[in-house]
PDB file of N, CA and C in Angstrom:
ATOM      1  N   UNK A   1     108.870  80.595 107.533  1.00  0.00           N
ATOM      2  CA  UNK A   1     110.269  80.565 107.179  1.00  0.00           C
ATOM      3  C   UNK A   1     111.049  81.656 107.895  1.00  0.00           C
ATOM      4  N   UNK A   2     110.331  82.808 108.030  1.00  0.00           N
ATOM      5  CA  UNK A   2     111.054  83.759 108.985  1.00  0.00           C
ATOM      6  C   UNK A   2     111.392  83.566 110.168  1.00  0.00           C
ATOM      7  N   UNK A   3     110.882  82.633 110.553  1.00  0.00           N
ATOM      8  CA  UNK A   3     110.720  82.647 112.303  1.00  0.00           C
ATOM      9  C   UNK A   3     112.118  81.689 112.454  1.00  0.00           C
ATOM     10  N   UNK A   4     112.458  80.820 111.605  1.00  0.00           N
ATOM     11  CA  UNK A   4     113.873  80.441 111.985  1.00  0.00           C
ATOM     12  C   UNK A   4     114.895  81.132 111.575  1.00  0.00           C
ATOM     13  N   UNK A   5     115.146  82.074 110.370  1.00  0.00           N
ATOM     14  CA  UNK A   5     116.090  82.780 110.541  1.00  0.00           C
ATOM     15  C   UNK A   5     116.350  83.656 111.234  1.00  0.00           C
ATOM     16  N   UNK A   6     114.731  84.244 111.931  1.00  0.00           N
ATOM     17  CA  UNK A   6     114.912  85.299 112.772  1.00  0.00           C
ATOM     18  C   UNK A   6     115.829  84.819 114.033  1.00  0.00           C
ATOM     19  N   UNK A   7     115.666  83.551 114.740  1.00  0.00           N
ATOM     20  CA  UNK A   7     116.166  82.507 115.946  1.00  0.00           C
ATOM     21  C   UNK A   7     117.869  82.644 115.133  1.00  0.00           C
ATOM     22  N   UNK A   8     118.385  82.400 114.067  1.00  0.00           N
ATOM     23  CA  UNK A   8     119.337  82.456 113.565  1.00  0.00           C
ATOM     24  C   UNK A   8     120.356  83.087 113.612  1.00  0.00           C
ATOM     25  N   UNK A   9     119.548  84.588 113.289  1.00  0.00           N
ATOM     26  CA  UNK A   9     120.097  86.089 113.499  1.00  0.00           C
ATOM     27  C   UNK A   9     120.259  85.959 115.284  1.00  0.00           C
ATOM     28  N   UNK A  10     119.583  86.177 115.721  1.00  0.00           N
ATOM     29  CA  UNK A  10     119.889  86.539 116.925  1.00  0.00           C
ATOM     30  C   UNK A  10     120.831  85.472 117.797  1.00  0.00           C
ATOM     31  N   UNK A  11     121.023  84.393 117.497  1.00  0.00           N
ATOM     32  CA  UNK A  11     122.039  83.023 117.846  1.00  0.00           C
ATOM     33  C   UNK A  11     123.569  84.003 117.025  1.00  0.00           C
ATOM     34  N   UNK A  12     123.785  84.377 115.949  1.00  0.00           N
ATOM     35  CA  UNK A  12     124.495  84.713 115.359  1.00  0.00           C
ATOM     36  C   UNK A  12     124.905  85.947 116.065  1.00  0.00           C
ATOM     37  N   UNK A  13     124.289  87.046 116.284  1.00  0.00           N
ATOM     38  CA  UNK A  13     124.392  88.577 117.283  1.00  0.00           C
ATOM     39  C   UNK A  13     124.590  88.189 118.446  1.00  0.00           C
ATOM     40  N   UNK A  14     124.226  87.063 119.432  1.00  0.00           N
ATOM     41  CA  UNK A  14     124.496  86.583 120.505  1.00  0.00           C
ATOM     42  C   UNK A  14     125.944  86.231 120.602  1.00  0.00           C
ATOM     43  N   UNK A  15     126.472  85.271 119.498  1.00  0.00           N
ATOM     44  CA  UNK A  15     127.954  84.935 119.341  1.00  0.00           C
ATOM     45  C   UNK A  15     128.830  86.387 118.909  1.00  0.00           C
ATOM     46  N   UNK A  16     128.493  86.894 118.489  1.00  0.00           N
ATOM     47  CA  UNK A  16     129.405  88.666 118.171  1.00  0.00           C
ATOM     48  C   UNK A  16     129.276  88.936 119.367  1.00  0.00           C
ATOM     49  N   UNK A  17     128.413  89.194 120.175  1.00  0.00           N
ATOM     50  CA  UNK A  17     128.764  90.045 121.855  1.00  0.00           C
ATOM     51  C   UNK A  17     129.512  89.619 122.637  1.00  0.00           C
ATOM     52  N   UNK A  18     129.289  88.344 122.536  1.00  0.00           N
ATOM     53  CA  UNK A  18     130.745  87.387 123.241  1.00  0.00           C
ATOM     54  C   UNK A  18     131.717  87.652 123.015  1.00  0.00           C
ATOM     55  N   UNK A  19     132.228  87.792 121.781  1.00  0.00           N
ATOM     56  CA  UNK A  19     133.333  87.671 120.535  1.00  0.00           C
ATOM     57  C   UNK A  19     133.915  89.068 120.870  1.00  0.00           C
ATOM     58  N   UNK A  20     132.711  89.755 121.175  1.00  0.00           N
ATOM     59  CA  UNK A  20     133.484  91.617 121.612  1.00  0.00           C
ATOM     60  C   UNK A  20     133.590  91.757 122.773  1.00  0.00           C
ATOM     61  N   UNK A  21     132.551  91.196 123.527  1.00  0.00           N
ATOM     62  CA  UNK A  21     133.427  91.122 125.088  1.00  0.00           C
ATOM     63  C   UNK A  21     134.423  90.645 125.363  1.00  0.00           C
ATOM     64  N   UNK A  22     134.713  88.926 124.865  1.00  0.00           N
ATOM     65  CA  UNK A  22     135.512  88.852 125.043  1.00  0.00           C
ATOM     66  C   UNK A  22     137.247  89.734 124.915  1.00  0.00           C
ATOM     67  N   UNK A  23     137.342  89.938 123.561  1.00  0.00           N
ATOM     68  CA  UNK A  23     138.304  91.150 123.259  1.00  0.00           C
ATOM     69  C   UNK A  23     138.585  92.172 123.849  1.00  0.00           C
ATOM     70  N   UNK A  24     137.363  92.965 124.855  1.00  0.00           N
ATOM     71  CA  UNK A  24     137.774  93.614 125.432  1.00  0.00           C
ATOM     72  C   UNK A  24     138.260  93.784 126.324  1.00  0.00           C
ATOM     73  N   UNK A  25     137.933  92.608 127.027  1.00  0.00           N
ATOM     74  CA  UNK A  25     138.457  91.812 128.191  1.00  0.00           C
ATOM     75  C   UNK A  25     140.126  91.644 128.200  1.00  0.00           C
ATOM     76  N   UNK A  26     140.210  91.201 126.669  1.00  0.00           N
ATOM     77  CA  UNK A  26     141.737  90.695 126.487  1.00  0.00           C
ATOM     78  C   UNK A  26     142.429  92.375 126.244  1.00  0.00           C
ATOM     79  N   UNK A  27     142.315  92.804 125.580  1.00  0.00           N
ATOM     80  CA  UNK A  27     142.556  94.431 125.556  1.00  0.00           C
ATOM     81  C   UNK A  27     142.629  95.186 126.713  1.00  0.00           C
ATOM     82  N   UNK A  28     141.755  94.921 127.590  1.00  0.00           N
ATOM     83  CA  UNK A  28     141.946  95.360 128.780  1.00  0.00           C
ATOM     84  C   UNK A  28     143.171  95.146 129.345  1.00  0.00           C
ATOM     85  N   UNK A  29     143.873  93.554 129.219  1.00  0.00           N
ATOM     86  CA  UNK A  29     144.810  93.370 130.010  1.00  0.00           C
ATOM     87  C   UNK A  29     146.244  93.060 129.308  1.00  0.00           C
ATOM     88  N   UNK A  30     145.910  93.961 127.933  1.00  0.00           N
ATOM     89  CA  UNK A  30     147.193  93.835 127.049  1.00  0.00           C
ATOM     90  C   UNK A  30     147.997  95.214 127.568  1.00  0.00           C
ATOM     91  N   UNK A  31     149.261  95.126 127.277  1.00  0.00           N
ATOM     92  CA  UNK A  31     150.020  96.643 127.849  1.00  0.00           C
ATOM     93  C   UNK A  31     150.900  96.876 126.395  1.00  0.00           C
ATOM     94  N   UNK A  32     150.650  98.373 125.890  1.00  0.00           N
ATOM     95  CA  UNK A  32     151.658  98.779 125.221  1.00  0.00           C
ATOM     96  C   UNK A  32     152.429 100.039 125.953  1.00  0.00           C
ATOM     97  N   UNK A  33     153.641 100.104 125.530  1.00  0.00           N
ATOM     98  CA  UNK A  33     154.268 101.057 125.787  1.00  0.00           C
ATOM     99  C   UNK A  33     155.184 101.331 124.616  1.00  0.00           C
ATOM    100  N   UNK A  34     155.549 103.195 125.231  1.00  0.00           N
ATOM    101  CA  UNK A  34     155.902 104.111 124.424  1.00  0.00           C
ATOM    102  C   UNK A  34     156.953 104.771 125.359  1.00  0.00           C
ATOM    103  N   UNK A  35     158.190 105.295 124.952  1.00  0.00           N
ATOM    104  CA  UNK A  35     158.987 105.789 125.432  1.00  0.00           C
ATOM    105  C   UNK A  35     159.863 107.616 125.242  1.00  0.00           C
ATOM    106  N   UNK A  36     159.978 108.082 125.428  1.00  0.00           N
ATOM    107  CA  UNK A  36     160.582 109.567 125.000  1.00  0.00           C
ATOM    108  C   UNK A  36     161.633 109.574 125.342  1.00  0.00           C
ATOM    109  N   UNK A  37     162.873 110.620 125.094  1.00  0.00           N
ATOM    110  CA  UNK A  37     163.976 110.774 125.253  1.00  0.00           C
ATOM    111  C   UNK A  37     164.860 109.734 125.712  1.00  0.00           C
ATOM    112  N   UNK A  38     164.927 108.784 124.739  1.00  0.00           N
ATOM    113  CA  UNK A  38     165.699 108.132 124.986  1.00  0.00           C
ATOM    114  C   UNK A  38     165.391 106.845 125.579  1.00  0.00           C
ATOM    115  N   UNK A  39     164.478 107.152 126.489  1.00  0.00           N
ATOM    116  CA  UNK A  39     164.084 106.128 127.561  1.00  0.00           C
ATOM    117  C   UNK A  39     163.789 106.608 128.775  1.00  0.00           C
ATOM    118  N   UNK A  40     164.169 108.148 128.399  1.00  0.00           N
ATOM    119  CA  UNK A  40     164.028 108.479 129.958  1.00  0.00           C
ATOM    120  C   UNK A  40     162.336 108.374 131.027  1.00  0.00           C
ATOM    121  N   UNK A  41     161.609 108.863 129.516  1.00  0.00           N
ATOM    122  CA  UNK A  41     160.308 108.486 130.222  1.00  0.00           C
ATOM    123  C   UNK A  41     159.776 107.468 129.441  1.00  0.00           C
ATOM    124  N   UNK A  42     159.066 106.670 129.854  1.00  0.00           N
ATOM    125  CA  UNK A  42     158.275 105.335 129.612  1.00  0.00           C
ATOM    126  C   UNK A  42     157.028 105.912 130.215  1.00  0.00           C
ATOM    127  N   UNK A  43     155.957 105.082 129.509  1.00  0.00           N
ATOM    128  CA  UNK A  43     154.422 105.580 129.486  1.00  0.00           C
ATOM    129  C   UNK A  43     153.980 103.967 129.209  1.00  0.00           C
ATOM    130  N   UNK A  44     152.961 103.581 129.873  1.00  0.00           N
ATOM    131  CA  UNK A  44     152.563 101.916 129.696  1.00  0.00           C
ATOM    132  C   UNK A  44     150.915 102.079 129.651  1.00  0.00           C
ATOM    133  N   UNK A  45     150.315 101.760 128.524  1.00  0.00           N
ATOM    134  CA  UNK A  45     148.438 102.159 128.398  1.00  0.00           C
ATOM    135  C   UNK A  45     148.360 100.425 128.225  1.00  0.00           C
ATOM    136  N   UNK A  46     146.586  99.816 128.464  1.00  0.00           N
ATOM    137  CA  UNK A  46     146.067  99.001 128.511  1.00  0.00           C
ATOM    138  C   UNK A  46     145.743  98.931 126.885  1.00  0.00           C
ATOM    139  N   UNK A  47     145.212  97.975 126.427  1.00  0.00           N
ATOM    140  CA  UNK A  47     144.888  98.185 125.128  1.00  0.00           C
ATOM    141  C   UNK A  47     143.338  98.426 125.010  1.00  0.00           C
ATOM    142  N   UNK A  48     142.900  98.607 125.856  1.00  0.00           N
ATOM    143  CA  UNK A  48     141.683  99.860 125.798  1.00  0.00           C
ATOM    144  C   UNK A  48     141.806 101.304 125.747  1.00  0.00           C
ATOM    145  N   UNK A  49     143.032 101.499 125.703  1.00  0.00           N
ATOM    146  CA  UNK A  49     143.227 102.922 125.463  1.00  0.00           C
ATOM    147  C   UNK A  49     143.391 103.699 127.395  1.00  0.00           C
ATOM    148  N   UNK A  50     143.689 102.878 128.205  1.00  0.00           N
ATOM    149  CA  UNK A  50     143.854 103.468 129.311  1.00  0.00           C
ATOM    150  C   UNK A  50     145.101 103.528 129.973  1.00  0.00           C
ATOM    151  N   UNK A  51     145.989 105.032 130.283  1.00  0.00           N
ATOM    152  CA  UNK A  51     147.158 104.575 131.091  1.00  0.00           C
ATOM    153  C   UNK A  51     147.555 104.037 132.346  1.00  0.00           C
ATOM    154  N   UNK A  52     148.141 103.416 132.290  1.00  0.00           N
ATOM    155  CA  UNK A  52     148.115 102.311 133.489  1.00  0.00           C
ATOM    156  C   UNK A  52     149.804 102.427 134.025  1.00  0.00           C
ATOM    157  N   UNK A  53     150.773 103.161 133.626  1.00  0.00           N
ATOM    158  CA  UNK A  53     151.831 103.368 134.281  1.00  0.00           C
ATOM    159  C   UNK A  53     152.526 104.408 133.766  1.00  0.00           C
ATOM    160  N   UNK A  54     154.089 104.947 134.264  1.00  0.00           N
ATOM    161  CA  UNK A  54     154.029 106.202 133.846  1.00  0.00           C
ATOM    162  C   UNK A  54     155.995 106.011 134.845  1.00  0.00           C
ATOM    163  N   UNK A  55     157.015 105.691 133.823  1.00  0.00           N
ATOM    164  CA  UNK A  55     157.969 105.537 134.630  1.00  0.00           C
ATOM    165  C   UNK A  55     159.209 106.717 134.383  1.00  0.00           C
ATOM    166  N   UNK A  56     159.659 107.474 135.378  1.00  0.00           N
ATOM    167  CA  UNK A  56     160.364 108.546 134.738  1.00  0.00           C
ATOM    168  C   UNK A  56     162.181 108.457 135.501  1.00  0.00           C
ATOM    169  N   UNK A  57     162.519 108.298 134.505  1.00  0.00           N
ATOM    170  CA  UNK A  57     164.429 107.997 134.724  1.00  0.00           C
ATOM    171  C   UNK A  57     164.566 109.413 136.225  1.00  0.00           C
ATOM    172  N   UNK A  58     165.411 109.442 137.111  1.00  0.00           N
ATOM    173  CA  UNK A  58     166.007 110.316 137.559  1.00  0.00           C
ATOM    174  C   UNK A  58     166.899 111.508 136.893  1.00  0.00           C
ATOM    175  N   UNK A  59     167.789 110.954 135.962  1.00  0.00           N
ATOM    176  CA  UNK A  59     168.703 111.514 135.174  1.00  0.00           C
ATOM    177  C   UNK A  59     167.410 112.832 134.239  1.00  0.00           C
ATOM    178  N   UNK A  60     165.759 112.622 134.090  1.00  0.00           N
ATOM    179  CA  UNK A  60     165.250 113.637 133.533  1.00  0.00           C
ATOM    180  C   UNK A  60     164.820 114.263 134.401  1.00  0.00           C
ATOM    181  N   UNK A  61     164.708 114.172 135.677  1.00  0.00           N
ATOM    182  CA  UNK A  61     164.229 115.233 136.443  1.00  0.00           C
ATOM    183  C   UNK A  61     165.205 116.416 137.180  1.00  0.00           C
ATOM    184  N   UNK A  62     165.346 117.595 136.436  1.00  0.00           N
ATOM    185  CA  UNK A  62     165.725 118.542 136.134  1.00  0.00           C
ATOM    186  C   UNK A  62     164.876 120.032 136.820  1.00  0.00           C
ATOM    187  N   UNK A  63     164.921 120.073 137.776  1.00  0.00           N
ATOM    188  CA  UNK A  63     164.438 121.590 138.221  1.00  0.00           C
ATOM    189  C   UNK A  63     164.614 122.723 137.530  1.00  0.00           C
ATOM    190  N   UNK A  64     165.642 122.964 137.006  1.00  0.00           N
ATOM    191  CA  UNK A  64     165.789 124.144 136.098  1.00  0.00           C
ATOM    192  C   UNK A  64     165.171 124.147 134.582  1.00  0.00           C
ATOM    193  N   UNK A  65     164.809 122.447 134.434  1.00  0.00           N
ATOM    194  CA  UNK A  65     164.054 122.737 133.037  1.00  0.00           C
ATOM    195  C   UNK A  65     162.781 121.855 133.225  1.00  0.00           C
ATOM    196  N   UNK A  66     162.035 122.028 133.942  1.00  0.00           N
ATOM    197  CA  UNK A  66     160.660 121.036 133.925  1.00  0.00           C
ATOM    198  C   UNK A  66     160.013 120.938 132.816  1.00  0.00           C
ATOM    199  N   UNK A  67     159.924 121.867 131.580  1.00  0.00           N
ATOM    200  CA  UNK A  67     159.075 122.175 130.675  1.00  0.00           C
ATOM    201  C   UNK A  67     159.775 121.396 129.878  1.00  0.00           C
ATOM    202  N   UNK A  68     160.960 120.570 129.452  1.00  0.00           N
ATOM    203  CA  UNK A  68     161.540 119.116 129.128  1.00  0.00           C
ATOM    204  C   UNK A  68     160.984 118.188 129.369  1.00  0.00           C
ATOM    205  N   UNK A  69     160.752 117.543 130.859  1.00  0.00           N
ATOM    206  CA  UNK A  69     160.107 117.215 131.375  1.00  0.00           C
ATOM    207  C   UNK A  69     158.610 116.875 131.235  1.00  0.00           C
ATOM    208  N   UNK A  70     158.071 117.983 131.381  1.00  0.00           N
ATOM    209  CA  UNK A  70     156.637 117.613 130.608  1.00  0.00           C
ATOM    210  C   UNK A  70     156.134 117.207 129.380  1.00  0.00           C
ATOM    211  N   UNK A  71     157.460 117.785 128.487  1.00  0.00           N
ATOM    212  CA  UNK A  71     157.151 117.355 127.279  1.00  0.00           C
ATOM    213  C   UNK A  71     158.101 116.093 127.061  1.00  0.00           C
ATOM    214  N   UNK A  72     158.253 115.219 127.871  1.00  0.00           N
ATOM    215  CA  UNK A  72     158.856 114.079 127.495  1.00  0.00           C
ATOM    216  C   UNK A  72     157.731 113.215 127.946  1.00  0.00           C
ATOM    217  N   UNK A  73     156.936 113.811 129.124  1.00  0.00           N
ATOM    218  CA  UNK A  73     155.860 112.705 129.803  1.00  0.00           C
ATOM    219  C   UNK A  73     154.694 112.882 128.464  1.00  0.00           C
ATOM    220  N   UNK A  74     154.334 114.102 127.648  1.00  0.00           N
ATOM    221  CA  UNK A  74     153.258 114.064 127.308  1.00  0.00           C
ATOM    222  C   UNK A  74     153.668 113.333 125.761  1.00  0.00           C
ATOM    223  N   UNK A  75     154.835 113.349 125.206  1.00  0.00           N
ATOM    224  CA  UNK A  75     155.226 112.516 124.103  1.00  0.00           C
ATOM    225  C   UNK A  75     155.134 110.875 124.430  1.00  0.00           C
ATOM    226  N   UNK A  76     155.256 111.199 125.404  1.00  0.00           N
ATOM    227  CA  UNK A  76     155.360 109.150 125.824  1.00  0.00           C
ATOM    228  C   UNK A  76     153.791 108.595 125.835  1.00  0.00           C
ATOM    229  N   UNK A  77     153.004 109.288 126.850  1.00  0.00           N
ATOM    230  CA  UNK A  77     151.754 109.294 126.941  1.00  0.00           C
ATOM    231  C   UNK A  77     151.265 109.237 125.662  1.00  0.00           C
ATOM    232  N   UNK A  78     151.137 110.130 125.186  1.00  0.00           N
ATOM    233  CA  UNK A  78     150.265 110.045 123.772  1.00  0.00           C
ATOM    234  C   UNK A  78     150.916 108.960 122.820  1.00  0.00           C
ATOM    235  N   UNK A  79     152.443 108.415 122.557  1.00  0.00           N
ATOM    236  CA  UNK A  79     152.506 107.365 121.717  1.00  0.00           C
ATOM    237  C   UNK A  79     151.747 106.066 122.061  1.00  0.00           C
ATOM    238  N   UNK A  80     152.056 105.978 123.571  1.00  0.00           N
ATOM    239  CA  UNK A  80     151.607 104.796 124.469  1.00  0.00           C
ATOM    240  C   UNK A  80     150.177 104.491 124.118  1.00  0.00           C
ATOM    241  N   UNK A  81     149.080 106.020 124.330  1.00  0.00           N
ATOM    242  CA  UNK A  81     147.381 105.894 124.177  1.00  0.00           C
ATOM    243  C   UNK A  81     147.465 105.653 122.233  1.00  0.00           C
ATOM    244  N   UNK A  82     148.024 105.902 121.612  1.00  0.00           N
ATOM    245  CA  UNK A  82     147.641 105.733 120.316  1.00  0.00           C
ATOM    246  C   UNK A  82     147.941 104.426 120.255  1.00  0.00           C
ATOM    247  N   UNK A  83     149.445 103.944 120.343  1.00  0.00           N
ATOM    248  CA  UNK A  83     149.364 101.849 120.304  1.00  0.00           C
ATOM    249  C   UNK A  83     148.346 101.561 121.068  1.00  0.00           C
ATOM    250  N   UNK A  84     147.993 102.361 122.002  1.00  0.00           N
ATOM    251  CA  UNK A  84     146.279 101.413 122.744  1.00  0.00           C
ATOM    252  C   UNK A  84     145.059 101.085 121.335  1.00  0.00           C
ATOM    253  N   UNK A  85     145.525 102.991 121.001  1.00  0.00           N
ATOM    254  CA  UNK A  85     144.010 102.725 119.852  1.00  0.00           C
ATOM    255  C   UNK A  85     144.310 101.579 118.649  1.00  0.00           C
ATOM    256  N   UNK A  86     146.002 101.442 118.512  1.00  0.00           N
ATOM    257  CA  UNK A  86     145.932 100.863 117.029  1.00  0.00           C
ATOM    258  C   UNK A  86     145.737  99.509 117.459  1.00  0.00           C
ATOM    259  N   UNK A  87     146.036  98.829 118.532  1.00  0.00           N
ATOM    260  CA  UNK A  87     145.667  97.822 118.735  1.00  0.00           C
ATOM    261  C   UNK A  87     144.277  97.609 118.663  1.00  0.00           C
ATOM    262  N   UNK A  88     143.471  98.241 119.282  1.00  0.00           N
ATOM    263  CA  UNK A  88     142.249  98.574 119.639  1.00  0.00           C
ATOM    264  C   UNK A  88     141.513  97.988 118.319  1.00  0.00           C
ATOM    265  N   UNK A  89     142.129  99.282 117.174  1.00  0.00           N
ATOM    266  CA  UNK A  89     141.502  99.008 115.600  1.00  0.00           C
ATOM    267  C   UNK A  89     141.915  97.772 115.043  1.00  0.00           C
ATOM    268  N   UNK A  90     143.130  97.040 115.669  1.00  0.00           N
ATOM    269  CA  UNK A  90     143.713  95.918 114.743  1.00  0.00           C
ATOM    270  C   UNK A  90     142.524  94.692 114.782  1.00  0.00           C
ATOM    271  N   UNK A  91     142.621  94.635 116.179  1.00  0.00           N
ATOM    272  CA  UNK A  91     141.669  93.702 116.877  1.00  0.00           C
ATOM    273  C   UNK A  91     140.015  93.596 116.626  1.00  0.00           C
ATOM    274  N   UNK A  92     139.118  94.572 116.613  1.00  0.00           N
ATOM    275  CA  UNK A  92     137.996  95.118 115.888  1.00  0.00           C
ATOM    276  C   UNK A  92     137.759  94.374 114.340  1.00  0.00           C
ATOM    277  N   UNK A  93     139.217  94.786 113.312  1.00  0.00           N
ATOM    278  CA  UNK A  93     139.283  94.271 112.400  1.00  0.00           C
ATOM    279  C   UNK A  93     139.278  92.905 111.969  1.00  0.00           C
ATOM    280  N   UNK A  94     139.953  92.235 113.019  1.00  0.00           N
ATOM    281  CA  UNK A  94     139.879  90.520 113.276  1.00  0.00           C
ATOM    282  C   UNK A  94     138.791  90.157 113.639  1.00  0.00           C
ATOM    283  N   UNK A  95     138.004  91.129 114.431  1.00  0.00           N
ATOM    284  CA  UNK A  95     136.440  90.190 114.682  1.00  0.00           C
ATOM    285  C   UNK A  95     135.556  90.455 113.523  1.00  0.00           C
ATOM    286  N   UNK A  96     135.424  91.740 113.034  1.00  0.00           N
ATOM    287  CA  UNK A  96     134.414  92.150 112.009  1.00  0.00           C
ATOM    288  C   UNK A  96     135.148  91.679 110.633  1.00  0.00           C
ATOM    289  N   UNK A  97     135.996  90.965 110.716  1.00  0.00           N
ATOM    290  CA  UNK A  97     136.495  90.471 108.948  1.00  0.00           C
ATOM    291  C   UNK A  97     136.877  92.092 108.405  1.00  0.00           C
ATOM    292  N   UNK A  98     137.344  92.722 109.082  1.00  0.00           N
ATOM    293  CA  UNK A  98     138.206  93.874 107.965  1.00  0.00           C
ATOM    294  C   UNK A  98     136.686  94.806 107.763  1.00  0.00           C
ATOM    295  N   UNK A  99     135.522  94.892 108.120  1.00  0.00           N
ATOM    296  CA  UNK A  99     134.271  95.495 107.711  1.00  0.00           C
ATOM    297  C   UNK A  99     134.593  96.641 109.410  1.00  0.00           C
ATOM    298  N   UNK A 100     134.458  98.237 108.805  1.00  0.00           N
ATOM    299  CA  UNK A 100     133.893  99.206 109.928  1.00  0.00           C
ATOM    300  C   UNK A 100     132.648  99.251 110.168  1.00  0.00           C
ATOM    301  N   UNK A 101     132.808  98.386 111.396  1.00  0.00           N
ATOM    302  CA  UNK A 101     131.165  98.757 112.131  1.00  0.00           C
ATOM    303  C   UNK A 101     130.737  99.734 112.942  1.00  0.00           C
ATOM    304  N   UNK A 102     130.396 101.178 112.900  1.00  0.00           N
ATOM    305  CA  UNK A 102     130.113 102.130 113.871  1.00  0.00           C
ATOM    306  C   UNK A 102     129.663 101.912 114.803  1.00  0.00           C
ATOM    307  N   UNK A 103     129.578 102.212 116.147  1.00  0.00           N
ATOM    308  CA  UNK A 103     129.240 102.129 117.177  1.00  0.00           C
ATOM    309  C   UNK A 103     129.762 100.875 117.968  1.00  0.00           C
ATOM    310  N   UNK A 104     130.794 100.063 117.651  1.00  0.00           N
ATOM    311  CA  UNK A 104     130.690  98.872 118.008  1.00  0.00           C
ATOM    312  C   UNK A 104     131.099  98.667 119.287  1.00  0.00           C
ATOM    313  N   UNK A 105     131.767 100.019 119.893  1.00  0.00           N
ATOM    314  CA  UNK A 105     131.594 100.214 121.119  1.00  0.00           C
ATOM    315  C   UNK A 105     132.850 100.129 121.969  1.00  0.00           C
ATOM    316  N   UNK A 106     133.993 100.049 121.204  1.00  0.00           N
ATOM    317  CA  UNK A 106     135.471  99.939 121.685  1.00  0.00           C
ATOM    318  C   UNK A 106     136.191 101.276 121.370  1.00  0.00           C
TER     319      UNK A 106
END
């Protein structure tokens, strides 16, 4: 009796790796973005959590105050990589039925 559920289980773990590759695949080529001051900087991440663009208005580039500047790129950046992660977690949640699976590798 074991020997077919064991064939079962692993038919079943075979369809989850798909199910997570696939997703990551699609995550890969989802884009969120996040913006700072206004608009001046835009920040665009993959939904794997990777940045993938980085657009900065003229009107913020300012020689006399760069340290504006940086902190408009690093506010954009980091909203941009966190919608990567929350997507990241939304999606996870849709494959595993709402259950945290550690390690699952996203």
């Amino acid at each position: 009796m074991l020997g077919p559920m064991k064939g079962s289980l692993g038919k079943m773990m075979a369809q989850q790796l798909q199910r997570l590759q696939k997703m990551q695949e699609e995550l890969a080529a989802e884009r969120v973005e996040a913006s700072a001051g206004g608009g001046m900087v835009t920040a665009t991440a993959s939904g794997m959590g990777e940045l993938v663009g980085l657009t900065i208005a003229k009107e913020a580039v300012d020689p006399d105050d760069v340290e504006m500047l940086q902190d408009l790129v690093l506010a954009a950046v980091r909203e941009a990589l966190e919608k990567g992660r929350e997507l990241q977690q939304k999606r996870a949640a849709e494959l595993t039925g709402g259950l945290n699976i550690p390690g699952l590798g996203l």
